[in-house]
C-alpha atoms as a PDB file:
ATOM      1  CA  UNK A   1     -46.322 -59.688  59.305  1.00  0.00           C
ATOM      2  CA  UNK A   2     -44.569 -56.749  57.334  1.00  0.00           C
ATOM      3  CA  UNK A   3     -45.968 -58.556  54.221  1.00  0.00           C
ATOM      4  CA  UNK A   4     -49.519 -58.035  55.732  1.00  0.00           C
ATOM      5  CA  UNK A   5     -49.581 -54.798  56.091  1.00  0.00           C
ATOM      6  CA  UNK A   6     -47.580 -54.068  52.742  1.00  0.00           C
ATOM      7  CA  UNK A   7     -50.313 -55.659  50.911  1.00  0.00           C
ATOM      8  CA  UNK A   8     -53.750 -54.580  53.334  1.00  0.00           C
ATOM      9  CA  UNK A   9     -54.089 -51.577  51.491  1.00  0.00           C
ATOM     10  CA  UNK A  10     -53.766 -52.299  47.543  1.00  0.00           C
ATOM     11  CA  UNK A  11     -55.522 -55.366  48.644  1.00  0.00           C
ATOM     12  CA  UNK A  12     -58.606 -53.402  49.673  1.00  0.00           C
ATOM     13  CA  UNK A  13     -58.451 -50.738  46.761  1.00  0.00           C
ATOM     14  CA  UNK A  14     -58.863 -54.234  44.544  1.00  0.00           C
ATOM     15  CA  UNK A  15     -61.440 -55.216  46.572  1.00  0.00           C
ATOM     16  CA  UNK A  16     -63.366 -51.804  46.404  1.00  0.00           C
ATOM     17  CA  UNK A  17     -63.083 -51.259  42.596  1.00  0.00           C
ATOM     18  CA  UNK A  18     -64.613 -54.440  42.358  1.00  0.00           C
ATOM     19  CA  UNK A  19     -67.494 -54.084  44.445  1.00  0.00           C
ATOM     20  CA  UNK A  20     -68.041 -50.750  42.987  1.00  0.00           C
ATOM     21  CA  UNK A  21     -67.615 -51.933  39.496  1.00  0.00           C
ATOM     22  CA  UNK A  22     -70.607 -54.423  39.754  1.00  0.00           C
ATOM     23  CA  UNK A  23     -72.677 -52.057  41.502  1.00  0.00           C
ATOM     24  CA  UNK A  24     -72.687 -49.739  38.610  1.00  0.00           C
ATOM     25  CA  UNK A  25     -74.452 -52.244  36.541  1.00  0.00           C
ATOM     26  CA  UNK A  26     -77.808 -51.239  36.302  1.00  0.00           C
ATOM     27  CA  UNK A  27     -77.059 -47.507  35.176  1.00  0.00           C
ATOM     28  CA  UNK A  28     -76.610 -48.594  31.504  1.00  0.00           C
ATOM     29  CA  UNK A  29     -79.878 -50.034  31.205  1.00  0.00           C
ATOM     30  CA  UNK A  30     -81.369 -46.286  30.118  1.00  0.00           C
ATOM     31  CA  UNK A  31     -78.697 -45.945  28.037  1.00  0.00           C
ATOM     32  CA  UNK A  32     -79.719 -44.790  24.160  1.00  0.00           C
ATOM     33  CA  UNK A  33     -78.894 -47.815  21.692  1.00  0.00           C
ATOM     34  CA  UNK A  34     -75.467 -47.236  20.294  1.00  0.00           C
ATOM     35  CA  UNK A  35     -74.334 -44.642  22.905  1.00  0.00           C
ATOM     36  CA  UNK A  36     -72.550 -45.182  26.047  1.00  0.00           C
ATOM     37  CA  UNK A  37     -74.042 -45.643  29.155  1.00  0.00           C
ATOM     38  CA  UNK A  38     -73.867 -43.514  32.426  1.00  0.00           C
ATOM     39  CA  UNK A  39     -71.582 -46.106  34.299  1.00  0.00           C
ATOM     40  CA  UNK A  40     -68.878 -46.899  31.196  1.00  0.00           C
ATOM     41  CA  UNK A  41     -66.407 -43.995  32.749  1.00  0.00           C
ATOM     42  CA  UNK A  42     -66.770 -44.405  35.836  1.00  0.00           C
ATOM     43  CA  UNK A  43     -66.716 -48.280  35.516  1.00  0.00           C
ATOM     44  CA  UNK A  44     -62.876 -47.714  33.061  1.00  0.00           C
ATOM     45  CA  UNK A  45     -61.633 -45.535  36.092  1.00  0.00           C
ATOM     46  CA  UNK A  46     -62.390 -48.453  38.551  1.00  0.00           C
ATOM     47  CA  UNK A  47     -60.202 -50.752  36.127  1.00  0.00           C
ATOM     48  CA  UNK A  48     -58.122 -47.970  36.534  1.00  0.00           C
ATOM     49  CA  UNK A  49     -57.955 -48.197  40.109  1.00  0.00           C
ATOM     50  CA  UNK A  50     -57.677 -52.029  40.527  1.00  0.00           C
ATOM     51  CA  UNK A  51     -55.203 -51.983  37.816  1.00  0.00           C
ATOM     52  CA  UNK A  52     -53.000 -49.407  39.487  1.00  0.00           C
ATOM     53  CA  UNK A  53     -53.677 -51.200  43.262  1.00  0.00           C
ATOM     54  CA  UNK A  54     -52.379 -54.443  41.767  1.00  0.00           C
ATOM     55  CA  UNK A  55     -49.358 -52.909  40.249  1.00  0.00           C
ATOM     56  CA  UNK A  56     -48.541 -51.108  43.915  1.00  0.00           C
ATOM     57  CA  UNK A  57     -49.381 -54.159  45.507  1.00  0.00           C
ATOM     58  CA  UNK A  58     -46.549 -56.043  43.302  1.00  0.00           C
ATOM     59  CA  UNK A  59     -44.158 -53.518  43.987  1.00  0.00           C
ATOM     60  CA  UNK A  60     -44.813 -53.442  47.662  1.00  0.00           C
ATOM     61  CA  UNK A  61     -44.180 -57.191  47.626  1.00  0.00           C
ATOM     62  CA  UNK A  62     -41.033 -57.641  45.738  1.00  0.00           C
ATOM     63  CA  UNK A  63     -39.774 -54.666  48.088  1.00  0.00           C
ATOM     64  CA  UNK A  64     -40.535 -57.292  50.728  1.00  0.00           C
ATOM     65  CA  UNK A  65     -38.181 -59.771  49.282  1.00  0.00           C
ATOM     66  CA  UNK A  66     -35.814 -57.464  48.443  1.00  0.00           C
ATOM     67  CA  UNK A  67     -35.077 -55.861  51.392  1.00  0.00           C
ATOM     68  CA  UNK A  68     -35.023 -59.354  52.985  1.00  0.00           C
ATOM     69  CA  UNK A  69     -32.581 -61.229  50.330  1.00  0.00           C
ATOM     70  CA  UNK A  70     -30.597 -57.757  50.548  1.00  0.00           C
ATOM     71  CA  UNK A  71     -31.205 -55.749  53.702  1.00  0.00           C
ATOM     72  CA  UNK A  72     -31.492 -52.910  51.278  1.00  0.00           C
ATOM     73  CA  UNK A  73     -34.326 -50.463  51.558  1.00  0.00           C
ATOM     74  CA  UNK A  74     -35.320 -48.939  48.451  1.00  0.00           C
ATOM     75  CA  UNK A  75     -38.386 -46.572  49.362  1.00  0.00           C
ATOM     76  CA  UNK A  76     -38.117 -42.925  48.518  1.00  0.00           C
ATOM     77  CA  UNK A  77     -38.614 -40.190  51.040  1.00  0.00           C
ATOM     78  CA  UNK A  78     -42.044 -38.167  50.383  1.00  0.00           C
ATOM     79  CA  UNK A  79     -41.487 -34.287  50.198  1.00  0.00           C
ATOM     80  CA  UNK A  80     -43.863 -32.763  52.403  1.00  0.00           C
ATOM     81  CA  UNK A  81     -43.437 -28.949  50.403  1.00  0.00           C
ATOM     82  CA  UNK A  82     -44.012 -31.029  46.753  1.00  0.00           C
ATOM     83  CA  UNK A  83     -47.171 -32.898  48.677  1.00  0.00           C
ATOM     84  CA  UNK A  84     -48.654 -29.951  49.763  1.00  0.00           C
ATOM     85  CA  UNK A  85     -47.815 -27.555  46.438  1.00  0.00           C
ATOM     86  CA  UNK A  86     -48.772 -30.378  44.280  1.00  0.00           C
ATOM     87  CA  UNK A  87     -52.491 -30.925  46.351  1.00  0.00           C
ATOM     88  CA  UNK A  88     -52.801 -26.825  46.151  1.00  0.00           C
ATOM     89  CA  UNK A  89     -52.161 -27.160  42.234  1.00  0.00           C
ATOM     90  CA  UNK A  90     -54.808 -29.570  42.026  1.00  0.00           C
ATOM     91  CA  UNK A  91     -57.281 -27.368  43.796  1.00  0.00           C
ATOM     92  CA  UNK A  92     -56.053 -24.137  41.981  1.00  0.00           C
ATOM     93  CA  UNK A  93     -56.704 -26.227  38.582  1.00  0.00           C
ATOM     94  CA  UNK A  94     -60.416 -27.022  39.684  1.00  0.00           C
ATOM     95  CA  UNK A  95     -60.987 -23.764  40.389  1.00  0.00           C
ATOM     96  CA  UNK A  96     -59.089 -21.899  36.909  1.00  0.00           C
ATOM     97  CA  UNK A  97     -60.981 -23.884  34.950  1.00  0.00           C
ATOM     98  CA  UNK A  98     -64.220 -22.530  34.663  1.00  0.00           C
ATOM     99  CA  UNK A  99     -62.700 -18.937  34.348  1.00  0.00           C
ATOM    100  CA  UNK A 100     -59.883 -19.773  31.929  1.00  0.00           C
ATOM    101  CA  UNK A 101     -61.005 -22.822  30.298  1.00  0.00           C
ATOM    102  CA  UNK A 102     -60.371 -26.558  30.416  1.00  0.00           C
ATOM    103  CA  UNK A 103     -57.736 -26.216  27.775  1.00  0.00           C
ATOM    104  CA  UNK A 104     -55.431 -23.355  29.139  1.00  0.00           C
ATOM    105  CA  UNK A 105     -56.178 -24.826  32.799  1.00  0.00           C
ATOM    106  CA  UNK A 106     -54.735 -28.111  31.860  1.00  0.00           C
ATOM    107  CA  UNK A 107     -51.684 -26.931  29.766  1.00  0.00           C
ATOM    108  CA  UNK A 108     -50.913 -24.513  33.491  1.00  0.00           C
ATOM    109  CA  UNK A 109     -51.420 -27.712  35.507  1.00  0.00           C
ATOM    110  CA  UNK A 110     -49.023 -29.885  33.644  1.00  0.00           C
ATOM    111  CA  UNK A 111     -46.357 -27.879  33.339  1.00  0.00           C
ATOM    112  CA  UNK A 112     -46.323 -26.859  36.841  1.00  0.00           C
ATOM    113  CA  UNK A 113     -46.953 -29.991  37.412  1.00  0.00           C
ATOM    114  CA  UNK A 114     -44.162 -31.304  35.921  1.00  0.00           C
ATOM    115  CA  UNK A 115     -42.135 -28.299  37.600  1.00  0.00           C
ATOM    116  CA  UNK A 116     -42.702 -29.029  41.220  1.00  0.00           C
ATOM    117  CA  UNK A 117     -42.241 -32.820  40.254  1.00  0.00           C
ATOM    118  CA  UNK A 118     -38.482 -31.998  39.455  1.00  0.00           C
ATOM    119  CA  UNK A 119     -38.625 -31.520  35.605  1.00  0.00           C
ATOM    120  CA  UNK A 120     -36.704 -28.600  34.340  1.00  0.00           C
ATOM    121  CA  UNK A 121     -36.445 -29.660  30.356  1.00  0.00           C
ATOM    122  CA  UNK A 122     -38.387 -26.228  28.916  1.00  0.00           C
ATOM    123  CA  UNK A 123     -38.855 -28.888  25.768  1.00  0.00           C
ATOM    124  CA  UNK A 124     -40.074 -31.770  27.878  1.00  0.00           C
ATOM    125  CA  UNK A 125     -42.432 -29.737  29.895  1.00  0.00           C
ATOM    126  CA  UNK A 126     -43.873 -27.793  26.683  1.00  0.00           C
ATOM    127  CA  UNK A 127     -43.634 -31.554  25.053  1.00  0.00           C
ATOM    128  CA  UNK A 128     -45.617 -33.105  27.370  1.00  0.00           C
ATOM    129  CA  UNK A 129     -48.066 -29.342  27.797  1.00  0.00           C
ATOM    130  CA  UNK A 130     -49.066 -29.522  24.072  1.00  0.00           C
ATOM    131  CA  UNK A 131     -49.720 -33.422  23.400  1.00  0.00           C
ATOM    132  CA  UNK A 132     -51.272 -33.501  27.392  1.00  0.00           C
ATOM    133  CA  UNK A 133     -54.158 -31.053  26.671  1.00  0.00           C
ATOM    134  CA  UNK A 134     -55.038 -32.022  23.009  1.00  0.00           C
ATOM    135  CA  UNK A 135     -54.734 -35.576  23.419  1.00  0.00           C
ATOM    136  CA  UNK A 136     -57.303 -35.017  26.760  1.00  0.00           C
ATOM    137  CA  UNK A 137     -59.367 -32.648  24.504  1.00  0.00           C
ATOM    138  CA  UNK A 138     -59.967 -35.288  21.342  1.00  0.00           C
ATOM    139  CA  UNK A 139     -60.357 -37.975  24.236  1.00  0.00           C
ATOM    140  CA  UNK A 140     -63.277 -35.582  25.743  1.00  0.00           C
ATOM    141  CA  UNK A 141     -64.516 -33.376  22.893  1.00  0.00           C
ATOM    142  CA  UNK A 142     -64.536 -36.299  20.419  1.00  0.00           C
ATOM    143  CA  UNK A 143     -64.980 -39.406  22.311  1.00  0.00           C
ATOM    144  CA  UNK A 144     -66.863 -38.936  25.151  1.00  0.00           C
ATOM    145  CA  UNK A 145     -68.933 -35.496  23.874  1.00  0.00           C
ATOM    146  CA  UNK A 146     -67.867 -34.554  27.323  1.00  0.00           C
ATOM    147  CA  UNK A 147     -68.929 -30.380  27.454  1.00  0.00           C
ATOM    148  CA  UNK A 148     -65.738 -28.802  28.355  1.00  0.00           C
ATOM    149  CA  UNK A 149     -65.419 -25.065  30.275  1.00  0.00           C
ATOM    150  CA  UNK A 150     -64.568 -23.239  27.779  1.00  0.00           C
ATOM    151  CA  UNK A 151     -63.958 -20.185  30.236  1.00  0.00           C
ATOM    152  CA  UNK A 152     -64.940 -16.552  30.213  1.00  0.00           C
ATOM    153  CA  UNK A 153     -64.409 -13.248  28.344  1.00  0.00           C
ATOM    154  CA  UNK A 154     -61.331 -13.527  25.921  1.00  0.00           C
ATOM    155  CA  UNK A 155     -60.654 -17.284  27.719  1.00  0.00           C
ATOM    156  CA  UNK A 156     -63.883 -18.756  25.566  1.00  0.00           C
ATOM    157  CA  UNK A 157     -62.770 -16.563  22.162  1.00  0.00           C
ATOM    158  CA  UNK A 158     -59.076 -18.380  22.717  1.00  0.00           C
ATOM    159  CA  UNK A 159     -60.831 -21.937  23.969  1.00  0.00           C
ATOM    160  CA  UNK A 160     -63.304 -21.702  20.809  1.00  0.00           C
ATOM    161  CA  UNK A 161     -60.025 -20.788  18.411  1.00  0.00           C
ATOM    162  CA  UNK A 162     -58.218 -23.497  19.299  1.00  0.00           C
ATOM    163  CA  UNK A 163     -61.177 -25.970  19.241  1.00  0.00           C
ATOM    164  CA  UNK A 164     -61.696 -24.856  15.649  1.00  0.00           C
ATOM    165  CA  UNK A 165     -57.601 -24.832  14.656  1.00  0.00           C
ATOM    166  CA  UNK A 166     -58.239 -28.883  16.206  1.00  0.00           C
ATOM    167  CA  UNK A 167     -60.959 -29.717  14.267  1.00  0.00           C
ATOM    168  CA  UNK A 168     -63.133 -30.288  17.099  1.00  0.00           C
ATOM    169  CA  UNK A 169     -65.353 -27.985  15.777  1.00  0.00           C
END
């Protein structure tokens, strides 16, 4: 029975991402020849999300069969405080962005993101800061043609600066 309602939940995240992945079909068809359609990101983020289901609904299994060849229960306590300041972060990010830019928004988020996550490494958190935001700005400026906020006042003068020092420009 525990097994049942390990699995009831990754099970129907599959299940959704699925069903919402073949709905999406018909958005490509006014798609411009050689470009991307509408539903392609949307439609990776679904593989995404069945993808990461499946790998929490292996976990939650062989934590089943652990804990019964063992008796030994292995699941980490959630900090409420970390929760909470991490969901705040996440709101605080959506709403910096359009004042300070996408770039300088993301570079805050992951290192404070990193920092109320446990990670006190100055060179790991700028590490992870600098190839974090330019590896998402090539993925979206480049790739996808995605229009980033650039942000306001001396934000879009810095955002436009470091496009150009990137090559993105």
């Amino acid at each position: 029975m525990k097994l049942v309602k390990i699995a009831v939940g990754p099970a129907v995240g599959i299940l959704i991402s699925i069903a919402l992945f073949f709905q999406g079909r018909g958005l490509d068809d006014i798609a411009q020849p050689g470009q991307l359609g509408p539903s392609f990101w949307p439609r990776m983020i679904l593989v995404g999300l069945a993808l990461a289901c499946a790998a929490k609904l292996v976990i939650d299994v062989r934590s089943v069969y652990t804990v019964a060849d063992t008796g030994v229960t292995a699941r980490p306590s959630i900090s409420r405080s970390k929760l909470v300041a991490s969901i705040g972060l996440i709101i605080l990010y959506m709403m910096l962005a359009p004042f300070i830019g996408f770039a300088l928004a993301t570079a805050l988020f992951i290192a404070s993101f990193m920092w109320i996550s446990g990670s006190r490494s100055i060179p790991l958190i700028v590490g992870n800061v600098v190839v974090g935001t330019v590896l998402l700005l090539y993925v979206f400026v480049k790739f996808v043609y995605l229009p980033l906020p650039k942000g306001d006042w001396v934000f879009e003068s810095l955002t436009l600066a470091l496009y150009r020092a990137l090559h993105l420009y």
